[in-house]
C-alpha atoms as a PDB file:
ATOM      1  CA  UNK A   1     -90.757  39.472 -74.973  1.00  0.00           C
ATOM      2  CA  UNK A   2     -87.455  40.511 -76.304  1.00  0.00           C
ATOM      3  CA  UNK A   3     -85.151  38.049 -74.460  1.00  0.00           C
ATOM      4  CA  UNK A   4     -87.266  37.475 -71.852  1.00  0.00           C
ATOM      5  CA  UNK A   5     -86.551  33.404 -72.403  1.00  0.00           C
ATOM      6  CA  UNK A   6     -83.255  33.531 -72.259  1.00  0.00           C
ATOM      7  CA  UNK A   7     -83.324  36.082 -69.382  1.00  0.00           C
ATOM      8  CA  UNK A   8     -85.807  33.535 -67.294  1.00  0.00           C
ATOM      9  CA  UNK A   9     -83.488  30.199 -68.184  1.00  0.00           C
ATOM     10  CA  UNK A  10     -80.605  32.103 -67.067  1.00  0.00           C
ATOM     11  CA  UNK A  11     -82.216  33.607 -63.878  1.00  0.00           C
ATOM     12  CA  UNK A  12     -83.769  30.294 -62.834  1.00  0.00           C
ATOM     13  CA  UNK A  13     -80.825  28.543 -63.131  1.00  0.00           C
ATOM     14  CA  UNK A  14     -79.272  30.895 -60.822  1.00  0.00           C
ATOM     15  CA  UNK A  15     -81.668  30.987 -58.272  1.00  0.00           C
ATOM     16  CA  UNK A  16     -81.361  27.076 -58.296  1.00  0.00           C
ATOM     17  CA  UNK A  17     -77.919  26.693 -58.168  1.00  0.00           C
ATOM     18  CA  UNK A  18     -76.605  29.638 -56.021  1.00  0.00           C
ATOM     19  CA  UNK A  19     -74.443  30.701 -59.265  1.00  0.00           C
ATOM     20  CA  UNK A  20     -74.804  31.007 -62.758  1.00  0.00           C
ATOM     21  CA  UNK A  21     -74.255  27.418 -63.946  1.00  0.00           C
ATOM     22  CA  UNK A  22     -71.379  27.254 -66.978  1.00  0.00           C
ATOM     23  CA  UNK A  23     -72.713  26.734 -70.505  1.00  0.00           C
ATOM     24  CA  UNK A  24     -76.165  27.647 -69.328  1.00  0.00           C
ATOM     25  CA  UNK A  25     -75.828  30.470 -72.476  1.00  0.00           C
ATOM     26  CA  UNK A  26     -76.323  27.816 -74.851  1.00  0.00           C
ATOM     27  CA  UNK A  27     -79.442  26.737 -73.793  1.00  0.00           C
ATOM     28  CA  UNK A  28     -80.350  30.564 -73.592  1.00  0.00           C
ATOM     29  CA  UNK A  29     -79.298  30.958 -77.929  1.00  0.00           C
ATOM     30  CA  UNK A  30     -81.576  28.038 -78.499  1.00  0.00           C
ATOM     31  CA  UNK A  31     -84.327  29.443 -76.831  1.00  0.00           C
ATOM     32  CA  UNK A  32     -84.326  32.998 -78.189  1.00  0.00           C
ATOM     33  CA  UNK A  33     -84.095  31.328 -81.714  1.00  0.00           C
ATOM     34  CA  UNK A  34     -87.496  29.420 -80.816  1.00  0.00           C
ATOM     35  CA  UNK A  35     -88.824  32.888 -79.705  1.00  0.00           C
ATOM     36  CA  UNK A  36     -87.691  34.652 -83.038  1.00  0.00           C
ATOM     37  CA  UNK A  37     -88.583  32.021 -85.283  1.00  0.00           C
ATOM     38  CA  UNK A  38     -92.515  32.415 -83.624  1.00  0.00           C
ATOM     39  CA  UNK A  39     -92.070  35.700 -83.989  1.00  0.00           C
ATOM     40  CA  UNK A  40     -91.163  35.609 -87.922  1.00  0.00           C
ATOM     41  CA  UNK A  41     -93.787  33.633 -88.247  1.00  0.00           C
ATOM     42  CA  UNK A  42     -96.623  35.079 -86.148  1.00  0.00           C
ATOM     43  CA  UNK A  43     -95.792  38.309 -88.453  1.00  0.00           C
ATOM     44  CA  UNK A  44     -96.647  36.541 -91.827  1.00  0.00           C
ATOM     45  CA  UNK A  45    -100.190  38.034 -93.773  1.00  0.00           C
ATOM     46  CA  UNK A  46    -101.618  34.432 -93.090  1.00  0.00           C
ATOM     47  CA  UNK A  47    -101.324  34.679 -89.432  1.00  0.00           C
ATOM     48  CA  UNK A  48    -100.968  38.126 -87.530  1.00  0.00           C
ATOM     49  CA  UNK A  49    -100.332  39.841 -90.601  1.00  0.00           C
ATOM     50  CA  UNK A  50     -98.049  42.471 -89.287  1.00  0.00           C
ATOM     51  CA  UNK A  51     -95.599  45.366 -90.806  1.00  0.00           C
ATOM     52  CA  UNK A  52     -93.552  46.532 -88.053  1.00  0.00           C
ATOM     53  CA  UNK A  53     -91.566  44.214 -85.629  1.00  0.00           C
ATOM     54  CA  UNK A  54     -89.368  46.230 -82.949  1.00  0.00           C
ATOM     55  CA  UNK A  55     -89.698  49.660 -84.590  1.00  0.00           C
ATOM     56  CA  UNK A  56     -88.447  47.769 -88.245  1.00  0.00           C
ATOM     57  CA  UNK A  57     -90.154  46.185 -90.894  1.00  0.00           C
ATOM     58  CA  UNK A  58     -91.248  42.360 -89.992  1.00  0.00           C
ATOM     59  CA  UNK A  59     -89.123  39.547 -92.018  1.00  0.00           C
ATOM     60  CA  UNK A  60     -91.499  39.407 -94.550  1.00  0.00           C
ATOM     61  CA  UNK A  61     -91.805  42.473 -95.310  1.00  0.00           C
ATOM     62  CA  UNK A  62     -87.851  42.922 -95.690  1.00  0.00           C
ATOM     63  CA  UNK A  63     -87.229  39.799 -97.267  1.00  0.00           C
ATOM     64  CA  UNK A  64     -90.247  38.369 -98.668  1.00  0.00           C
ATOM     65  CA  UNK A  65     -92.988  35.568 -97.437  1.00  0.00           C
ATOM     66  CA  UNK A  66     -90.979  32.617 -98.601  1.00  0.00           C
ATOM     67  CA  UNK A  67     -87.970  33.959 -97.100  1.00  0.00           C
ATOM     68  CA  UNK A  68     -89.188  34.847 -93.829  1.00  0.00           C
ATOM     69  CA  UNK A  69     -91.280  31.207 -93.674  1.00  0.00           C
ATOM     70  CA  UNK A  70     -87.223  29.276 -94.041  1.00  0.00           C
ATOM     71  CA  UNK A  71     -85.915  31.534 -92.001  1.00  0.00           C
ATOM     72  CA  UNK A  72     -88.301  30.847 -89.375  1.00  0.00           C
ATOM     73  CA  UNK A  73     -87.884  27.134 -89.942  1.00  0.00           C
ATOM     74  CA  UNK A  74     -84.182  27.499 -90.422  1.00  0.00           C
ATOM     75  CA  UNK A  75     -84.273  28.720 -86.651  1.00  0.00           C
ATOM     76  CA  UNK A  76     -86.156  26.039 -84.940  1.00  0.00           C
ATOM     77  CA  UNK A  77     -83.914  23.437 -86.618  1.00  0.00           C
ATOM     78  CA  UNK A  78     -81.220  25.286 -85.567  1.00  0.00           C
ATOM     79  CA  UNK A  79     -82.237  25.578 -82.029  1.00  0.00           C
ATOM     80  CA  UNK A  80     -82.946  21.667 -81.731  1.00  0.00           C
ATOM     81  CA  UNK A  81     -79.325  21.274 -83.177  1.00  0.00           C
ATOM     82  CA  UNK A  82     -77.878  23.641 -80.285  1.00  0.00           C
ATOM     83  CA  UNK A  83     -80.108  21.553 -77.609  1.00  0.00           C
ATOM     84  CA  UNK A  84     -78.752  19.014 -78.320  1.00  0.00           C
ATOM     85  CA  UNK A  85     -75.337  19.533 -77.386  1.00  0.00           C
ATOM     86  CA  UNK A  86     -75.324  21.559 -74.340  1.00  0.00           C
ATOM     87  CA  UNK A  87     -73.615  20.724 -71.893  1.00  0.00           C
ATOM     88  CA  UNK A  88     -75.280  18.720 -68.848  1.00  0.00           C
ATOM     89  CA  UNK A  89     -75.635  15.011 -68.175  1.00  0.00           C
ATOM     90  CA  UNK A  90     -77.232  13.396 -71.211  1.00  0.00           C
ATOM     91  CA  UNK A  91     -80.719  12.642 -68.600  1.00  0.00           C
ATOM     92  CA  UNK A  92     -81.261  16.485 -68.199  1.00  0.00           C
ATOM     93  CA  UNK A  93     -80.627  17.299 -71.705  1.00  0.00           C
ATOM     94  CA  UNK A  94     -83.672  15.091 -73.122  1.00  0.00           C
ATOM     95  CA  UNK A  95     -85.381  16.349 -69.752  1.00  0.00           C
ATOM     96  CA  UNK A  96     -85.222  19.919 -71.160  1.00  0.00           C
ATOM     97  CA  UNK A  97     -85.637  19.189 -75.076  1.00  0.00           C
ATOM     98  CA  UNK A  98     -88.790  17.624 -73.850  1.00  0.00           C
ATOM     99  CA  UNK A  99     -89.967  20.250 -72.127  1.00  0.00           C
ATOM    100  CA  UNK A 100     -89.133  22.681 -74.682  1.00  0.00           C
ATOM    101  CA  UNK A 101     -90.544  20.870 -77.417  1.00  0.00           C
ATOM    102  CA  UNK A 102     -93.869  20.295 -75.260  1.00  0.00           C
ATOM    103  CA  UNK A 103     -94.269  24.077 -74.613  1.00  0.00           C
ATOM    104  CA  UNK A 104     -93.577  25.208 -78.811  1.00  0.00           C
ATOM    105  CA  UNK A 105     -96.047  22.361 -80.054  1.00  0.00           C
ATOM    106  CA  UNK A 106     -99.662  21.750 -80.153  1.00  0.00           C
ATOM    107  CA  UNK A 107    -101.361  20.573 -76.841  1.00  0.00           C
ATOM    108  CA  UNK A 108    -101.038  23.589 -74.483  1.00  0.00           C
ATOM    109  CA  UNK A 109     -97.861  24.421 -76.697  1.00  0.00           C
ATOM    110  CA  UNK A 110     -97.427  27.882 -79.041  1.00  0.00           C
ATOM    111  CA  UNK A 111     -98.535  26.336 -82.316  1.00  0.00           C
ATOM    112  CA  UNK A 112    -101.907  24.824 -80.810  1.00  0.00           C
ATOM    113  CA  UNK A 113    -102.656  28.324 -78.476  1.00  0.00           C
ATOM    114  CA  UNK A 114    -102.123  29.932 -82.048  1.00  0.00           C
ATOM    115  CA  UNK A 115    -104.525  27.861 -84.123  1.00  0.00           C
ATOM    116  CA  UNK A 116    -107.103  28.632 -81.230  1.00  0.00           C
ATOM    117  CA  UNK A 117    -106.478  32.207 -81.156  1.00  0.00           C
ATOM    118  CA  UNK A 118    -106.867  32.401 -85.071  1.00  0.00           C
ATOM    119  CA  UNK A 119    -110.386  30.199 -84.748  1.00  0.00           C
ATOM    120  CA  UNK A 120    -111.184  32.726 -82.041  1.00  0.00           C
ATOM    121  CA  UNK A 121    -110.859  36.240 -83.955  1.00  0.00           C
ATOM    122  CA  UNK A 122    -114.459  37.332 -84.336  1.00  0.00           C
ATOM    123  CA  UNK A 123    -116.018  35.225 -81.792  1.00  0.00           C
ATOM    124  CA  UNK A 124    -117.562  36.310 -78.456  1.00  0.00           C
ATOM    125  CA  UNK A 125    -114.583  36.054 -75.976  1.00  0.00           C
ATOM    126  CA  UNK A 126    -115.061  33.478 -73.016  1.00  0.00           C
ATOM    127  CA  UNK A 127    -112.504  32.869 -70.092  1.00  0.00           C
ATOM    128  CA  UNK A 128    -111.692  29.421 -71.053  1.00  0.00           C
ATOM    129  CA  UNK A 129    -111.103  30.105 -74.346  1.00  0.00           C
ATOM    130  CA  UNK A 130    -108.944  33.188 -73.711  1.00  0.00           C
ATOM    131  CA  UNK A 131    -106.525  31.784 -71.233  1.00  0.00           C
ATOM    132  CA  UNK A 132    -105.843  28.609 -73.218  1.00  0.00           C
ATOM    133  CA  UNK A 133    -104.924  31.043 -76.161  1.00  0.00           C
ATOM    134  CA  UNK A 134    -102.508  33.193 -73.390  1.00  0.00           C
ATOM    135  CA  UNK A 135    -101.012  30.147 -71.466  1.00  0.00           C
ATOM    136  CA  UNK A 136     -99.926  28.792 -74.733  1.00  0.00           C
ATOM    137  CA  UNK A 137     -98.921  30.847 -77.239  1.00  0.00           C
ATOM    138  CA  UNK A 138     -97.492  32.917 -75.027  1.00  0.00           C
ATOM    139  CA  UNK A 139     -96.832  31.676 -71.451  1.00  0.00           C
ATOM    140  CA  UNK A 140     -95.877  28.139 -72.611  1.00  0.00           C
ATOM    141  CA  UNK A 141     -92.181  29.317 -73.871  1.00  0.00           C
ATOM    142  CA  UNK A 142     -91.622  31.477 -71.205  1.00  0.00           C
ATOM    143  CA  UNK A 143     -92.424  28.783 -68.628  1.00  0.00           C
ATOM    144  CA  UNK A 144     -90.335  25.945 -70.057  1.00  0.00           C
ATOM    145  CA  UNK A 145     -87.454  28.362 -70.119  1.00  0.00           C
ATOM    146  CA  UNK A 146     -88.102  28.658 -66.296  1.00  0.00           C
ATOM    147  CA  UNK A 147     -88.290  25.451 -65.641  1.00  0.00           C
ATOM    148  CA  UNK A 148     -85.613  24.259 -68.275  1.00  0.00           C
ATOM    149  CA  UNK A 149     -83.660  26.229 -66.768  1.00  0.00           C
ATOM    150  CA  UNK A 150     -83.534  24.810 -63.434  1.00  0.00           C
ATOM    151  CA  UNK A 151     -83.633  21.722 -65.046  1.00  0.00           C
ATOM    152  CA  UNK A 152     -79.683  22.722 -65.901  1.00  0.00           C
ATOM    153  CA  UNK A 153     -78.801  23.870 -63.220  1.00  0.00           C
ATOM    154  CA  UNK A 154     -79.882  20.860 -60.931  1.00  0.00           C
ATOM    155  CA  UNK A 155     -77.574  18.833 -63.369  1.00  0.00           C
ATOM    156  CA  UNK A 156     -74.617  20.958 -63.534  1.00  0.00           C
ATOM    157  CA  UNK A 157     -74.627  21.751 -59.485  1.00  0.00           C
ATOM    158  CA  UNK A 158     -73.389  18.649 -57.487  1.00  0.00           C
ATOM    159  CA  UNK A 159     -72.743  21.035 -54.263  1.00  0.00           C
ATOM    160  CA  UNK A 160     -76.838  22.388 -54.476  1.00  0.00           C
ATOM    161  CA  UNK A 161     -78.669  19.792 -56.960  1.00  0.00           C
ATOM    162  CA  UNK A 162     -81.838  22.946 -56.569  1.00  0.00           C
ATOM    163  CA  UNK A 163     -84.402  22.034 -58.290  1.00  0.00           C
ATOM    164  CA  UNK A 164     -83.899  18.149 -58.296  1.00  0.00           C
ATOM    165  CA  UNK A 165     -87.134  17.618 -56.720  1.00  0.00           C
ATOM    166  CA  UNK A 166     -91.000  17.852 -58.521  1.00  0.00           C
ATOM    167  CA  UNK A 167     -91.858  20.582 -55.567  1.00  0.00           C
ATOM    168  CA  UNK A 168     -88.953  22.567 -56.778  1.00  0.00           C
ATOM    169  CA  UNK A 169     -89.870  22.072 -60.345  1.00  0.00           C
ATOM    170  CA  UNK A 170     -93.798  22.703 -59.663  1.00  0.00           C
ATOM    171  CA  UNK A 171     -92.665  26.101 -57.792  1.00  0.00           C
ATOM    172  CA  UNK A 172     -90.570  27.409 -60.886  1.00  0.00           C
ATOM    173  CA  UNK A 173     -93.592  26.058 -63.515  1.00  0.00           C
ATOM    174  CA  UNK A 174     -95.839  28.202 -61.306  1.00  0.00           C
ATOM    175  CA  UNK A 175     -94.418  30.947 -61.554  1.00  0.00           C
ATOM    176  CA  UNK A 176     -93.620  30.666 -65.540  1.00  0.00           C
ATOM    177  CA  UNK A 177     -96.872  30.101 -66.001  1.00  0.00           C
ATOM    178  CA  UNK A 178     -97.812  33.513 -63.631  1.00  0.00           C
ATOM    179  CA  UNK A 179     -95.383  35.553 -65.152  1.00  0.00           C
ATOM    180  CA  UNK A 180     -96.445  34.569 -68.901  1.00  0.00           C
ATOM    181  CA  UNK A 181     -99.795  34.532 -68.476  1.00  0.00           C
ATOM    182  CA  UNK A 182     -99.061  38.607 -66.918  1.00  0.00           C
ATOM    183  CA  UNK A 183     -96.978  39.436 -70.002  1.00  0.00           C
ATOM    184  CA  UNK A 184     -99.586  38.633 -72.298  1.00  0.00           C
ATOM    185  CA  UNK A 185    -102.458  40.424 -70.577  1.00  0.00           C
ATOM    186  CA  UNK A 186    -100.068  43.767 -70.540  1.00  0.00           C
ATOM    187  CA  UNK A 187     -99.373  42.714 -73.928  1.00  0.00           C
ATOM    188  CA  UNK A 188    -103.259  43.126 -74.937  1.00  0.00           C
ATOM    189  CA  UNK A 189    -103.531  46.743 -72.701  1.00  0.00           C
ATOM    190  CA  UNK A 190    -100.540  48.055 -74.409  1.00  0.00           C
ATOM    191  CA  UNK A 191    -102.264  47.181 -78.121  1.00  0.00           C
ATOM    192  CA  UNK A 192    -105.146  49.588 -76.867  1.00  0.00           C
ATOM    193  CA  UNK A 193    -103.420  52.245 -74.842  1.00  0.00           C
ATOM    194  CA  UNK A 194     -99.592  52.646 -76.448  1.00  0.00           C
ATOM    195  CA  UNK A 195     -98.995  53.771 -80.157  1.00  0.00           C
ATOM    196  CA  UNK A 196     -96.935  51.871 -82.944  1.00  0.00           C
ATOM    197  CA  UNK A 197     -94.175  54.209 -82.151  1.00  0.00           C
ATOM    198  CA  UNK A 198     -94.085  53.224 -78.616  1.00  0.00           C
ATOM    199  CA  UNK A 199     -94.910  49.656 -78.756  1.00  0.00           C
ATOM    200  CA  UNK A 200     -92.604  49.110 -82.004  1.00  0.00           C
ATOM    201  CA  UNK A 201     -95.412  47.389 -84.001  1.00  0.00           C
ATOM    202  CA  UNK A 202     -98.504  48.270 -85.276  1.00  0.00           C
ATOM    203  CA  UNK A 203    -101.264  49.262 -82.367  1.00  0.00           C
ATOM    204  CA  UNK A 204    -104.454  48.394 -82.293  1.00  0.00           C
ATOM    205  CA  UNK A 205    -104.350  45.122 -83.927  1.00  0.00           C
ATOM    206  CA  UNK A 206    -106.418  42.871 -81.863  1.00  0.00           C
ATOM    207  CA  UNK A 207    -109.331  45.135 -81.956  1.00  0.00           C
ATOM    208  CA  UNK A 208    -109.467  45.170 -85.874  1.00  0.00           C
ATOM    209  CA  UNK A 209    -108.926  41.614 -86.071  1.00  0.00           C
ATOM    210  CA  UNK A 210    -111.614  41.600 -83.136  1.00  0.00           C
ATOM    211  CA  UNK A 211    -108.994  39.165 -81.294  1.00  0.00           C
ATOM    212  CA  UNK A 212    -110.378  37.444 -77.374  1.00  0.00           C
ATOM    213  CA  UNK A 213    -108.135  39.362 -75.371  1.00  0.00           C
ATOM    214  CA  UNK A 214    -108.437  40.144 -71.545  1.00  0.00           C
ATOM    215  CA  UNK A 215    -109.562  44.042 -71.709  1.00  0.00           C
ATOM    216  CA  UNK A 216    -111.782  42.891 -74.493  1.00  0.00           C
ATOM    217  CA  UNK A 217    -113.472  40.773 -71.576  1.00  0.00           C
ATOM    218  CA  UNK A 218    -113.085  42.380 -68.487  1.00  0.00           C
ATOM    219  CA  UNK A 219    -111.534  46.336 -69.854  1.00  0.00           C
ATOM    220  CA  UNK A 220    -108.380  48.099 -69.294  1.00  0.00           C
ATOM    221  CA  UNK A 221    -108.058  48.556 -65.491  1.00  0.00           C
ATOM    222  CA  UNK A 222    -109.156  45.108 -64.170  1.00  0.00           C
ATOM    223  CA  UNK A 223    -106.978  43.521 -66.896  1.00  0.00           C
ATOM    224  CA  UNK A 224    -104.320  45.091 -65.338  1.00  0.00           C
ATOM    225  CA  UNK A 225    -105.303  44.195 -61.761  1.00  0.00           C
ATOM    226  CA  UNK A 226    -104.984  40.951 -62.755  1.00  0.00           C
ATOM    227  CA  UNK A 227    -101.532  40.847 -63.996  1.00  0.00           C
ATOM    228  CA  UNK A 228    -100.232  42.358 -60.468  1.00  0.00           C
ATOM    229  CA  UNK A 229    -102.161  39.768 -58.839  1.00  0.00           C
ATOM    230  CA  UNK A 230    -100.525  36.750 -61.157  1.00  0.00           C
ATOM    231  CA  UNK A 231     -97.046  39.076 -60.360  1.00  0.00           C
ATOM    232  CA  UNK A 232     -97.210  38.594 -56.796  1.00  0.00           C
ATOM    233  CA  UNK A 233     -98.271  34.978 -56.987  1.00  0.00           C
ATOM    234  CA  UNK A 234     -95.151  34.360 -59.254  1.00  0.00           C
ATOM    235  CA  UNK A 235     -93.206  35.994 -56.391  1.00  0.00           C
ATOM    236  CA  UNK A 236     -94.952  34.295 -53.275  1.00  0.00           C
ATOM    237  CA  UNK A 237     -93.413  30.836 -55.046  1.00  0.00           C
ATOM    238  CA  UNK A 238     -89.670  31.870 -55.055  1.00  0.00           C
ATOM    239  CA  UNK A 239     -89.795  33.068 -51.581  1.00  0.00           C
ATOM    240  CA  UNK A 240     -87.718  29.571 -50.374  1.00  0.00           C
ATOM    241  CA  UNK A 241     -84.636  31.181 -52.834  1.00  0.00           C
ATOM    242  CA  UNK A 242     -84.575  34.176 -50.843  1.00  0.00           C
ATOM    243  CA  UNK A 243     -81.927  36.566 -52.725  1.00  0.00           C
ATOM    244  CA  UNK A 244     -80.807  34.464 -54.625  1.00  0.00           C
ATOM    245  CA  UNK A 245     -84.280  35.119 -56.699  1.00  0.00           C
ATOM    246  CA  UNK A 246     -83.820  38.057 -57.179  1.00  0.00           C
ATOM    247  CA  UNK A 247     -83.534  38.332 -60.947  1.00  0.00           C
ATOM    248  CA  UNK A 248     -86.473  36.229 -61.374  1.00  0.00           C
ATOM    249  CA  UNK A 249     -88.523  38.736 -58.860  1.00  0.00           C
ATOM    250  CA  UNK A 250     -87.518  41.671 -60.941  1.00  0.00           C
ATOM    251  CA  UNK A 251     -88.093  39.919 -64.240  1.00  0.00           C
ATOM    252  CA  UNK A 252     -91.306  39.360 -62.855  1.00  0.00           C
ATOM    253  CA  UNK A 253     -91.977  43.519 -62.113  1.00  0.00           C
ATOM    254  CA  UNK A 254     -90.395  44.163 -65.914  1.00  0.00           C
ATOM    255  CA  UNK A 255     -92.963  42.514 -67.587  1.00  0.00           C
ATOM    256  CA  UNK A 256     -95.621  44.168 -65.770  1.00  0.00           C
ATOM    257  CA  UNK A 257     -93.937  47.392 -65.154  1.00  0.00           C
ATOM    258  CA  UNK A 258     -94.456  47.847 -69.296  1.00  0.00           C
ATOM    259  CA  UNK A 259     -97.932  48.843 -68.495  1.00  0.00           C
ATOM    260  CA  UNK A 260     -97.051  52.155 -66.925  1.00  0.00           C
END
């Protein structure tokens, strides 16, 4: 997911405003240091317990547990601090610190879909369980950087307010959600099909841990059937943005594209 958050704030806002909307970077730093702190954190031995992050050795394991822990939580103070001064009507900006903040917490947020995947390792996998553990730890951040996202750029655009309106909104949330939920699923075939050279971390994690993943349920190739399926259903709601989604459409393909 490396910069995929800021990548989707920035292309949403975009496809919402016709151009991309000044200052709209800021919001992108603040959500890539949400994303890396989870990261440094999902790495420690008490939670994913893992030695390689990006083809280097995880914070931890550079720097020590007690390090990496304050660095993590250095980062998501940091990126509340940044939030709060960017640069859109003072409405939008509690709009999108909400929706942020909702996404990286408990209830269908990252901490809670990360609890539930750690109660989960060495349990007979079930649908329900295994796409509440996808949409949010995974899917959550990726979504509200969609939809904060447009969320900026309906404040900063007086000429095209985009997406103003809850259809607009619901259309952007749908396809976070389709485009997260696809990552993660390509996420679990890559653990079983890609090495820890290729994939930059160690492979074939989730089966040792015996993790509910999606080819643990339903194998390899319908796994990946479903993540073109939730791909072309994230596409099928931008088609009102026309070109001007065009980032967003091809974000959409990268994720998925990894598979192959």
């Amino acid at each position: 997911m490396i910069a995929a958050a800021s990548n989707a704030s920035s292309a949403s806002s975009s496809a919402a405003a016709g151009a991309l909307p000044r200052g709209i970077e800021d919001l992108g730093a603040a959500l890539e240091m949400l994303h890396t702190y989870s990261l440094i954190h999902d790495d420690l031995p008490a939670l994913d317990n893992d030695d390689l992050r990006r083809g280097r050795p995880t914070c931890h394991k550079a720097f020590g547990e007690a390090t990496a822990i304050l660095a993590g939580d250095a980062l998501q103070t940091q990126a509340y601090e940044v939030l709060a001064q960017i640069a859109c009507p003072t409405e939008s900006r509690v709009a999108i610190i909400r929706e942020i903040a909702h996404a990286t917490g408990t209830i269908e947020g990252m901490i809670g879909g990360q609890v539930v995947d750690l109660e989960a390792e060495h349990k007979k996998p079930d649908l329900t369980t295994l796409e509440y553990i996808h949409r949010s730890k995974t899917a959550a951040l990726i979504t509200a950087s969609v939809v904060s996202g447009g969320l900026y750029a309906g404040a900063t655009s007086r000429m095209n307010p985009g997406p103003g309106t809850a259809s607009d909104l619901n259309r952007l949330r749908t396809y976070g959600q389709s485009i997260g939920l696809a990552f993660q699923i390509v996420d679990d075939v890559l653990d079983l099909t890609q090495t820890s050279e290729q994939l930059g971390k160690t492979a074939g994690k989730d089966t040792a841990a015996e993790k509910t993943t999606y080819p643990a349920l339903f194998g390899i190739e319908e796994s990946i059937r479903r993540a073109d399926a939730l791909v072309a259903q994230a596409g099928a709601e931008l088609n009102e943005y026309g070109a001007a989604a065009s980032t967003l459409i091809e974000l959409a393909h990268y994720l998925a594209d990894r598979k192959k």
